[in-house]
Structure formats: structure tokens, C-alpha cells
Protein backbone atom coordinates (compact mmCIF):
# COMPACT_ATOMS: atom_id res chain seq x y z
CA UNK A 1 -4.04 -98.95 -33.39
CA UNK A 2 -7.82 -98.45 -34.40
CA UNK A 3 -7.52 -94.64 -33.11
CA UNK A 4 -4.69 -94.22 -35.87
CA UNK A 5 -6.95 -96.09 -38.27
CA UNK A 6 -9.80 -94.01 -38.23
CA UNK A 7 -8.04 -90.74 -37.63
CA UNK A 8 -5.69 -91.83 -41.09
CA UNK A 9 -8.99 -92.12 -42.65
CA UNK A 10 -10.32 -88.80 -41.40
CA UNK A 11 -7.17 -87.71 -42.77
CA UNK A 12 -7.71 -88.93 -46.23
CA UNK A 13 -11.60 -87.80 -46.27
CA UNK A 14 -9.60 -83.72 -45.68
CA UNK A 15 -7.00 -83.96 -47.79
CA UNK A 16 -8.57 -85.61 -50.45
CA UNK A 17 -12.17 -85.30 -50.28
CA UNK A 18 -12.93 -89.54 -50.30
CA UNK A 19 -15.63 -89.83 -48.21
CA UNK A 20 -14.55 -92.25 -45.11
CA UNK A 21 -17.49 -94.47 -45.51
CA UNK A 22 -16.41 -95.33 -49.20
CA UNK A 23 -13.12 -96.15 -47.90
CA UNK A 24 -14.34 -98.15 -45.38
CA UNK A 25 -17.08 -100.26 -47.07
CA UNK A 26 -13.40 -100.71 -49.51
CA UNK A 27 -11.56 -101.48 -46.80
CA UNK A 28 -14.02 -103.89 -45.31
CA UNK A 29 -14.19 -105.89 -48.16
CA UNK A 30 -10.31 -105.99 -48.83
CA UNK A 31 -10.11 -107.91 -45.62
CA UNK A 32 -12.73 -110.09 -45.83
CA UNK A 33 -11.10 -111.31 -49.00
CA UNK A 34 -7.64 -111.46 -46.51
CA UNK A 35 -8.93 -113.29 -44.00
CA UNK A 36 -10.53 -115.47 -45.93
CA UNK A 37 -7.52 -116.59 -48.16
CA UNK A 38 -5.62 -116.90 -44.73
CA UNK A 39 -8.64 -119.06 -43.26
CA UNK A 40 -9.67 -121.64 -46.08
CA UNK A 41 -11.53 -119.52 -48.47
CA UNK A 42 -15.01 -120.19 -45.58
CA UNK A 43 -17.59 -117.67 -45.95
CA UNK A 44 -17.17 -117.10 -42.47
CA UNK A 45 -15.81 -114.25 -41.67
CA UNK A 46 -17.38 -111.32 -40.60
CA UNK A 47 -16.42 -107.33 -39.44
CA UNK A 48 -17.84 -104.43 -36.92
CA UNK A 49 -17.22 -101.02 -37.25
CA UNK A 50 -17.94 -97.72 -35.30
CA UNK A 51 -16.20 -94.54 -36.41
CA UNK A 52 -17.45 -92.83 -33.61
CA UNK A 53 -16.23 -95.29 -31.30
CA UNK A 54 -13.10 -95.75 -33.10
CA UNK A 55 -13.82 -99.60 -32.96
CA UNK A 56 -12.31 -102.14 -36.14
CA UNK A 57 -12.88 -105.76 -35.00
CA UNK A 58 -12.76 -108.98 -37.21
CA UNK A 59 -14.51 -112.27 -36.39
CA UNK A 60 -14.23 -115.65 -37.47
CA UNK A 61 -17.82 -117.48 -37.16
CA UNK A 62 -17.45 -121.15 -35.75
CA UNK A 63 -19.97 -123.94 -35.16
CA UNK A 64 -18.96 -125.50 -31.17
CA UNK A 65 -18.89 -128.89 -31.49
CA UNK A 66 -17.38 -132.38 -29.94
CA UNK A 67 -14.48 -132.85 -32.22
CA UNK A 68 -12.61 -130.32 -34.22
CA UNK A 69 -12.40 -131.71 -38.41
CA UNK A 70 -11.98 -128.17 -39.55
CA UNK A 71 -10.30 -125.72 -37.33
CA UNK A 72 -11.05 -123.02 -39.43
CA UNK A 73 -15.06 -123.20 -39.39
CA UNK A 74 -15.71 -125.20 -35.65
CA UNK A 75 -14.53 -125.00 -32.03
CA UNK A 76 -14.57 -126.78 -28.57
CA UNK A 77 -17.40 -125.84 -26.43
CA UNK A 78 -14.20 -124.88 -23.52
CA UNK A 79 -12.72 -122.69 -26.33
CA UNK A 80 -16.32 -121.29 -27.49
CA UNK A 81 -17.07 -120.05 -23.87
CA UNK A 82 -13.83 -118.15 -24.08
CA UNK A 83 -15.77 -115.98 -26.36
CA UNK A 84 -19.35 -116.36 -25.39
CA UNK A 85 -19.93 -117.85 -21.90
CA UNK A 86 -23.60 -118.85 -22.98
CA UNK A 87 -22.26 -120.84 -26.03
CA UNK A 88 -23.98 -124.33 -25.85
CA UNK A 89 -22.88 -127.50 -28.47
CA UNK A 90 -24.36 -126.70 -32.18
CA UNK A 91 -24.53 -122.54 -31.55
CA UNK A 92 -22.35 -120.36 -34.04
CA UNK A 93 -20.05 -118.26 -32.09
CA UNK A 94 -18.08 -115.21 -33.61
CA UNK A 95 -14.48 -115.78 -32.54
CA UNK A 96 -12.61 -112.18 -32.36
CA UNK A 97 -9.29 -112.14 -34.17
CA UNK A 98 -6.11 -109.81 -33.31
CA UNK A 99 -5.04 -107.83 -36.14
CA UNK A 100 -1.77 -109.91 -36.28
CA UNK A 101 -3.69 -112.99 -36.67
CA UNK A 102 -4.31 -111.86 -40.03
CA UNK A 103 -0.97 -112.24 -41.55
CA UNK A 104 1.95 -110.79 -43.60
CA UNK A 105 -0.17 -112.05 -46.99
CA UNK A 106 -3.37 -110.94 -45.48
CA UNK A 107 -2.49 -107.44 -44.91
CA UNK A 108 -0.36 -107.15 -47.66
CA UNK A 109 -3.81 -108.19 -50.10
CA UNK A 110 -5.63 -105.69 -48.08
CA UNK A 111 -3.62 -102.97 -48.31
CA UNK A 112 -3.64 -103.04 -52.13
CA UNK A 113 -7.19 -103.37 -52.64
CA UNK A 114 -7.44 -100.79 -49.99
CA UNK A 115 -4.83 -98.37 -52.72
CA UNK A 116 -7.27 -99.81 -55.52
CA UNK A 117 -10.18 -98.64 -53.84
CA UNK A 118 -8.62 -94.95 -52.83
CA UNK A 119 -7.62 -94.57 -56.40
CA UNK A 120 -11.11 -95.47 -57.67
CA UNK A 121 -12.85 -93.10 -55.64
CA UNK A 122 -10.38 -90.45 -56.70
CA UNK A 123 -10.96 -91.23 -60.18
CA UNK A 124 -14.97 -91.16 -59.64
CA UNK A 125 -14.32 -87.66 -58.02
CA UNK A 126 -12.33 -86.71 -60.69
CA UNK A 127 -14.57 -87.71 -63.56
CA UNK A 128 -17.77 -85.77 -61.58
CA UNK A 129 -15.57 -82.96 -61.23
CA UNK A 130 -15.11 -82.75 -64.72
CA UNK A 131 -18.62 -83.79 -66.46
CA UNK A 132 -20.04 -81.04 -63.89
CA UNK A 133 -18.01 -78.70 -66.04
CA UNK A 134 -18.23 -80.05 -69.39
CA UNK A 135 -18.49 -76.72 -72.00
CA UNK A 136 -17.52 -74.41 -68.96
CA UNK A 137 -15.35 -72.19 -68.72
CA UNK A 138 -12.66 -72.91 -66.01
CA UNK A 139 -9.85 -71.19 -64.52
CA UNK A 140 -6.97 -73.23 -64.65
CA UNK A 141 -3.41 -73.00 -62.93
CA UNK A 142 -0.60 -73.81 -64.90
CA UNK A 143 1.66 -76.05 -63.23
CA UNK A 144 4.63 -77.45 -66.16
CA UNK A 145 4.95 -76.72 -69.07
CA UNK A 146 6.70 -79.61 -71.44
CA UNK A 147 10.10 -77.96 -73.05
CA UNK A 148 10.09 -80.33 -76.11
CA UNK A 149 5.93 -80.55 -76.85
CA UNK A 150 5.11 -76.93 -75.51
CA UNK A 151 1.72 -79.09 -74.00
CA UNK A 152 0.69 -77.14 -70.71
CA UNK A 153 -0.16 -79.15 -67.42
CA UNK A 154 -3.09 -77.13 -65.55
CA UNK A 155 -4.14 -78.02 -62.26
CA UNK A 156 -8.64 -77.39 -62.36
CA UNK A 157 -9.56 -77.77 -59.10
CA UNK A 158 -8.14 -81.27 -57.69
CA UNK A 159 -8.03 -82.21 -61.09
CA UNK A 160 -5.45 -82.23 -63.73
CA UNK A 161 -5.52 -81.85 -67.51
CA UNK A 162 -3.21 -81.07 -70.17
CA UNK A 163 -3.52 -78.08 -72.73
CA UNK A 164 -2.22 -79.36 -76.01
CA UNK A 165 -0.28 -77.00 -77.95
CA UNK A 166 -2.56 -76.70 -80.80
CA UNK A 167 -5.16 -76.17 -78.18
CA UNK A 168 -2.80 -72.96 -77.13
CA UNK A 169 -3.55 -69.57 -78.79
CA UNK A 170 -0.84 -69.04 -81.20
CA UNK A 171 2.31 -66.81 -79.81
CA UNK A 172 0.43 -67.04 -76.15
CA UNK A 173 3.04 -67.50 -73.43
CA UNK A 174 2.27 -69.12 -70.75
CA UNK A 175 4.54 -69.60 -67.19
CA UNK A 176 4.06 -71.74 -64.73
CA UNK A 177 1.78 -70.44 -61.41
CA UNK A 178 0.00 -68.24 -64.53
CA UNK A 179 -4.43 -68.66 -63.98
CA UNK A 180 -5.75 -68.97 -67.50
CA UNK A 181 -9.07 -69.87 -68.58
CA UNK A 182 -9.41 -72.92 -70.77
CA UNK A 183 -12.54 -74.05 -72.08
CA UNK A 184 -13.68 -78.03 -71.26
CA UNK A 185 -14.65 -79.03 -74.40
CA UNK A 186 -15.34 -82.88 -73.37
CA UNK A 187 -14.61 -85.75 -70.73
CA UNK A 188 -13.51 -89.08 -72.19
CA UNK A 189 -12.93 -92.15 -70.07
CA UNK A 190 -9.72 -93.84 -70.63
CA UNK A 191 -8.05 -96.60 -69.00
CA UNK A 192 -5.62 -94.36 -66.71
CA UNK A 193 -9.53 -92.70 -65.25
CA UNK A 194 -11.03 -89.44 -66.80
CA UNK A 195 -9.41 -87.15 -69.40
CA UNK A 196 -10.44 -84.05 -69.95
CA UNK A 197 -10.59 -82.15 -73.54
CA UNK A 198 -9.42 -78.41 -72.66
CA UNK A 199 -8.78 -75.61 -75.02
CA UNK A 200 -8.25 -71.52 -75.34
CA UNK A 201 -9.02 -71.39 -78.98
CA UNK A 202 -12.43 -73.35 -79.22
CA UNK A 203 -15.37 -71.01 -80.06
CA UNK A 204 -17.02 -72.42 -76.69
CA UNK A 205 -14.23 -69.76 -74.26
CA UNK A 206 -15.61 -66.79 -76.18
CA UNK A 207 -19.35 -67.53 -75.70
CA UNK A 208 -18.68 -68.46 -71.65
CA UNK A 209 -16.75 -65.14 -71.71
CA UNK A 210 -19.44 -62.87 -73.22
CA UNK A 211 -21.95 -65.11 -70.91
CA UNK A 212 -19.82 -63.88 -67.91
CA UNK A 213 -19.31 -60.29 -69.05
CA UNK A 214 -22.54 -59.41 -70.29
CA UNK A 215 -25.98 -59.81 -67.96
CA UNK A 216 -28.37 -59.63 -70.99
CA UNK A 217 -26.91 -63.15 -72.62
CA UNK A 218 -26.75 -64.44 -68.80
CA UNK A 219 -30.50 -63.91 -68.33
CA UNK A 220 -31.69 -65.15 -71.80
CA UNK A 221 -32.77 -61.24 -72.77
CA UNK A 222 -29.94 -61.72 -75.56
CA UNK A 223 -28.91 -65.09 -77.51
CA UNK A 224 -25.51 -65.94 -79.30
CA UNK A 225 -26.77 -67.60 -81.85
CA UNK A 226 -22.98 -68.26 -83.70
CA UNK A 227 -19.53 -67.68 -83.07
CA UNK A 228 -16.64 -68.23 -85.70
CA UNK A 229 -12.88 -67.78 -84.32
CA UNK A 230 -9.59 -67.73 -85.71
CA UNK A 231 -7.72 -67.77 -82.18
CA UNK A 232 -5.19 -65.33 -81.54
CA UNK A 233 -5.98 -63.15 -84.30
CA UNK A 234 -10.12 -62.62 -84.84
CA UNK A 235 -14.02 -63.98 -83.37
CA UNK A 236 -17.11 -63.05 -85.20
CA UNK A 237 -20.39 -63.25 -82.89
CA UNK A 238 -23.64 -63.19 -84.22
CA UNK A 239 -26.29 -61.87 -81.35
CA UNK A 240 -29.88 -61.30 -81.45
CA UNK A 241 -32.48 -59.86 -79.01
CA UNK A 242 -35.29 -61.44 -77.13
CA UNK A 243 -36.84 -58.08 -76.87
CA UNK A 244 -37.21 -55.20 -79.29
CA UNK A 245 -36.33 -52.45 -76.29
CA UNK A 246 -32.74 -53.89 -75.76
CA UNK A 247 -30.25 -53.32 -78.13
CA UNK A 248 -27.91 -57.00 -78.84
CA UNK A 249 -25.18 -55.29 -80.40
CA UNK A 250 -24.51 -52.29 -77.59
CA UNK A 251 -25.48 -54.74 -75.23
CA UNK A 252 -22.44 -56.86 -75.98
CA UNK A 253 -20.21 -54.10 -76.55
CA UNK A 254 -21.00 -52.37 -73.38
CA UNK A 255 -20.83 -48.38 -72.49
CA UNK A 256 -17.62 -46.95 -74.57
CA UNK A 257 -16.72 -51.04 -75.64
CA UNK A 258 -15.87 -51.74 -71.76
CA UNK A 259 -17.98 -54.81 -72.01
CA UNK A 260 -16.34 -56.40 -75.07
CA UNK A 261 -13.07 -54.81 -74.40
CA UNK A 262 -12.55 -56.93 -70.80
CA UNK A 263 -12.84 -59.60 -73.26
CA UNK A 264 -10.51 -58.60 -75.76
CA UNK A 265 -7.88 -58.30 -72.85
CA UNK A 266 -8.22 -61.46 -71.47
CA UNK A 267 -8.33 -63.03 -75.05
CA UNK A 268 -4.58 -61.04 -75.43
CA UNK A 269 -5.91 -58.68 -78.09
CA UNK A 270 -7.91 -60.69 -80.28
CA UNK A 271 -10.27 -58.62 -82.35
CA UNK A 272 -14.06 -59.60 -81.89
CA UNK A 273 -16.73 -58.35 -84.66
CA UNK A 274 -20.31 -58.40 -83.18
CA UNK A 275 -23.22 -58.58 -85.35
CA UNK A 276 -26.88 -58.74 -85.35
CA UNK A 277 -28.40 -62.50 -86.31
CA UNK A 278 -31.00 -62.45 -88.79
CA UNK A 279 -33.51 -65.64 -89.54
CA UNK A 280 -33.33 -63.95 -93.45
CA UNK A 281 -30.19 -65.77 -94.75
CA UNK A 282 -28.81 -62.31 -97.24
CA UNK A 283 -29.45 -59.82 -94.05
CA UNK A 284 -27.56 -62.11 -91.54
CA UNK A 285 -24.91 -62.45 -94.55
CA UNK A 286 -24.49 -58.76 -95.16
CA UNK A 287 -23.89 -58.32 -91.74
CA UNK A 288 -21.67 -61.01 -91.13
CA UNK A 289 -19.55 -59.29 -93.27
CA UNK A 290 -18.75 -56.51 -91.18
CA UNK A 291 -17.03 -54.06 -91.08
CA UNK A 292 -17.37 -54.12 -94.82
CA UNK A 293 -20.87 -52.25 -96.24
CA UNK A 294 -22.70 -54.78 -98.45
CA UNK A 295 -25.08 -53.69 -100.99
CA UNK A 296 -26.80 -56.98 -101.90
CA UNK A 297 -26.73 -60.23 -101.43
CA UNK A 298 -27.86 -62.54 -104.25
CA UNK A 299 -28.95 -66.25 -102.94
CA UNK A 300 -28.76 -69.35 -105.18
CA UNK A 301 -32.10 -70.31 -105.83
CA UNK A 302 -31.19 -73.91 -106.22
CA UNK A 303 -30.37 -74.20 -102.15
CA UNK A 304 -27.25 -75.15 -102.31
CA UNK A 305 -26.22 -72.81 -98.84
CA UNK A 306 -24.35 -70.17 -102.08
CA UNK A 307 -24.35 -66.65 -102.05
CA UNK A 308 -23.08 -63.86 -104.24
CA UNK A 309 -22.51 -60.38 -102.05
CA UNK A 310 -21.42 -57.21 -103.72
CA UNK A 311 -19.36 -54.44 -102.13
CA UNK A 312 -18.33 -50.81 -103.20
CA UNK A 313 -15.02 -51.61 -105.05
CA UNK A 314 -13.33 -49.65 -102.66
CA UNK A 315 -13.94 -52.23 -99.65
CA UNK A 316 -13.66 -55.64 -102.02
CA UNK A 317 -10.39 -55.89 -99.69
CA UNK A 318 -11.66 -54.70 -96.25
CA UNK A 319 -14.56 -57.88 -96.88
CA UNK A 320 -12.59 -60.17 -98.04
CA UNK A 321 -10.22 -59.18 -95.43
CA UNK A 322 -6.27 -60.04 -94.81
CA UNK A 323 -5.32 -63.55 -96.44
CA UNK A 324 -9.53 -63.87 -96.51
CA UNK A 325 -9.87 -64.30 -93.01
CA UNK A 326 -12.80 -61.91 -93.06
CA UNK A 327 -14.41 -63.52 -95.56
CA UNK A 328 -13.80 -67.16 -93.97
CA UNK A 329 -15.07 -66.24 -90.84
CA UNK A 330 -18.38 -64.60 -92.35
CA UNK A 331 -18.76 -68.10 -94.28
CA UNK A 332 -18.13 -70.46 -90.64
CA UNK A 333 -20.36 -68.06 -88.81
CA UNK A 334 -23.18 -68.19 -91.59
CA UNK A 335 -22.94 -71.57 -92.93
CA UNK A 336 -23.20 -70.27 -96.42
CA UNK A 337 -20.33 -70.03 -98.90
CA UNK A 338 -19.90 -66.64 -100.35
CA UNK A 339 -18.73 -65.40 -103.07
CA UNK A 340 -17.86 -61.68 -103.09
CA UNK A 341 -17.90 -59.23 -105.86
CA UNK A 342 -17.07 -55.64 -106.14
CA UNK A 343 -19.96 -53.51 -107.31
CA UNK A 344 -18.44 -52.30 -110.82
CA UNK A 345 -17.56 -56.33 -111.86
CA UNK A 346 -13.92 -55.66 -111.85
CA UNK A 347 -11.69 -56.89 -109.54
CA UNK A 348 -9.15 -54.03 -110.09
CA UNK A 349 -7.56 -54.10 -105.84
């Protein structure tokens, strides 16, 4: 029986990764509890194990004495020597029990706290898993997909996690046994274990892509200092360069766009702008509103984060963009609100 123990244990630490001495420091305390309920409740109880020797035994600990009040927590000196055959009156002998000794309650107890402890470790596991990747980009492997909530189950690692559907790029479809990458965007601890936040449309899944794509942002030469993103449809990224011989802009974009254009495939299309960060609030602005030329850029004076920018009238549209999205975009990825004017003061488009 202890041979199928240990190798059941083995076969937990494979399958799922719980490391057979947590089980068994779990397991060893589930039936000390046992035995104890089964025994009186003594503190007298006590357990040896050797994996390699594939040995489980449980002992009761008696005091040998003349006269047996407690049967539980003393023994004959005739019975003692049974067990040790140097026991002498007063000694404490350990007094091995046979596994079905323990009893139908005992084992019962033990085998839940033994569940309770296998599903705590695979919570622990899970949780690590996750915080290790907390803002990472993952790849994920869909596994159901609910018919009435569209929410996607995704299999990360031997984790799961669930994609909510306004988490889901609009007009994506996904199928089951698809690999997607999702962004983690947090772990929170809930009373059923670990839950993790995922997403495709957070800002966060472009960033890790152009980190992944591009070696100059993965060695620190160039910095994303913002992204804004209207999933699905358009990203604005705002780079900079750590030094003056490397170009931020090309670097991103890559020789004839292959760089940015891996990224535009895996976002399904979605068209990224890439523009060059400035510390000086009406250069970063001007460029933010790309692809639209900007002629000036007038900044409140009284701090208030306002701008004014003025365009040719011929490209008030192209900067304000379709439904404003370039516009709203330029304002997330700038932190300023502004306000855009066509150069002549009429807004004749």
C-alpha cells in the first residue's frame, strides 16, 4: 500500500507540478488530526516518512505502566515489549498502528484535508504563475467560448482565465484551439483562488508587442514613452531615442514597415501612428497629430493642460480625423486637450 502511496504522489508532483513534500507535510498533518479524533484528542500521536524508502508509518506514544486508566495514552509493560523489547515501567513507547486502525472517520477527515491541501497548493501555483506575468504579454489558448456572453475561456499555461467580451477587439473572431495573445493587466485574489485581469485591447499588448518586435525598445536604446489605442480600429505611440545616432521612428517601423507591419498583422489590421516624444509640450502635440501637418501650436498660459493647434484648412479633417478619433487619440496620448483650428479661421469642411 505505501508503494502506491508514494508513487500516487509522484504522480501528482508530474501531472500537476505540487511538489510531493508539500503534499506530504499536508498529508501528515491531515492524519495527525485523524488519529487523534479517533484516539481521544491526546497529543500523542506521531508519523515517519521516507520517500525513498517508500515507508508511511503512524505511532501512537504510550507511557508502560501497572494498570491501564487510559488506553489511549498508557500500556502494559507485556504489551510495551511487543513493540520495544527494552521497554521498562515509566518509558514512553511508540506503538505502530495499521492503516486500518485508523478508521472509516479517520480516513475519511484525512482525505479531505488532504483535497484541501492539493487545491491550495494549486491555487499558490496558480497565483505565482500569474503575478510572474503581471503586464506581460502571454499567449493564450482558447479553449470555450460562452454562446450567450461571447466571454472567451483561455488556457495560460496551467492556468485559466477568462477574456471578457469588452476585453475582445471589436469584430475579432475567435475559435476554440485559436493561440492569441492577451495582455495580463492584473491578479486579484478572490475567494475561488487567483483571477487574472486579461485583455487584447489594453494599451499594455501594443507596448509588449513593439518590445518583442523591435531590439532598440528591448535594450533601452529607444523608450515608449505613451501609447493611446482605440482597439480594432487605431494606436498612437509616442517613441523617443536614448541616443542621437539611432533613429526612434524608423527604428519602430523597421526596413520597408516590416517591423511595425508584423504588428499590424497580429493586431488584425489595426492602424498604428508612430511619433517622436518631445519634453516641449506644442512639438510633442504637433506631432501627435500625425499624419496631419501642424503649423503652430498655441499653449494656455494659465496651465490648465489646453492647447490651440492650427492646420492648413485643407487637413482640418485629416487631424481631426473620422468621428475625431484622430484628434482623441492625440489628446489621450498627450494629456493635453486640444482644440484644433484651420489656418484661415473658418471652418468651411
Amino acid at each position: 500500500m505505501n508503494t502506491e502511496f508514494f508513487e500516487a504522489l509522484r504522480l501528482l508532483e508530474k501531472e500537476k507540478g505540487i511538489p510531493a513534500d508539500y503534499l506530504l507535510e499536508k498529508i501528515n498533518a491531515a492524519i495527525v488530526i485523524a488519529v487523534k479524533r479517533d484516539y481521544g484528542g491526546h497529543d500523542n500521536v506521531e508519523i515517519e516518512v521516507d520517500p525513498d524508502k517508500n515507508k508511511f508509518e503512524v505511532y501512537l506514544k504510550k507511557t508502560v505502566v501497572e494498570e491501564v486508566e487510559d488506553p489511549d495514552t498508557e500500556i502494559l509493560l507485556d504489551e510495551a515489549r511487543k513493540s520495544s523489547k527494552k521497554a521498562q515501567m515509566g518509558d514512553v513507547v511508540r506503538v505502530k498502528l495499521e492503516t486500518k486502525q485508523f478508521g472509516r472517520i479517520a480516513a475519511q477527515t484525512a482525505k479531505h484535508v488532504i483535497r484541501q491541501g492539493i487545491r491550495e497548493a494549486e491555487r499558490g501555483q496558480i497565483a505565482a504563475e500569474f503575478q510572474s506575468r503581471q503586464q506581460e504579454l502571454v499567449t493564450a489558448v482558447v479553449q470555450r467560448i460562452d454562446p450567450k456572453t461571447g466571454a472567451v475561456t483561455v488556457e495560460i499555461g496551467r492556468a485559466e482565465a477568462i477574456l471578457m467580451k469588452n476585453e475582445q477587439v471589436p469584430d475579432e473572431e475567435l475559435h476554440e484551439g485559436d493561440h492569441v495573445k492577451v495582455y495580463v493587466v492584473e491578479v486579484k485574489e478572490t475567494e475561488r483562488g487567483p483571477k487574472a485581469i486579461i485583455s487584447r485591447t489594453h494599451p499594455g499588448l501594443v507596448k509588449r508587442l513593439f518590445e518583442m518586435e523591435v531590439p532598440e525598445i528591448y535594450d533601452g536604446t529607444v523608450e515608449i514613452k505613451a501609447v493611446s489605442r482605440e482597439a480594432g480600429s487605431r494606436t498612437k505611440l509616442a517613441v523617443m531615442s536614448r541616443d542621437d545616432k539611432v533613429d526612434a521612428v524608423g527604428a519602430c517601423i523597421g526596413n520597408k514597415g516590416v517591423r511595425v507591419g508584423k504588428i499590424v498583422d497580429e493586431l488584425g489590421g489595426e492602424k498604428i501612428d508612430i511619433v517622436k516624444y518631445s519634453d516641449d509640450p506644442a512639438k510633442f502635440i504637433a506631432e501627435a497629430l500625425s499624419p496631419a501637418t501642424v503649423l503652430g501650436v498655441e499653449v494656455d498660459p494659465d496651465g490648465a493642460h489646453a492647447c490651440k493647434a492650427t492646420v492648413p484648412d485643407g487637413q482640418l479633417s485629416l487631424a481631426i480625423g473620422n468621428k475625431g478619433q484622430n484628434a482623441r487619440l492625440a489628446a489621450k496620448l498627450t494629456g493635453w486637450k486640444i482644440d484644433i483650428r484651420p489656418e484661415s479661421g473658418f471652418y468651411g469642411e
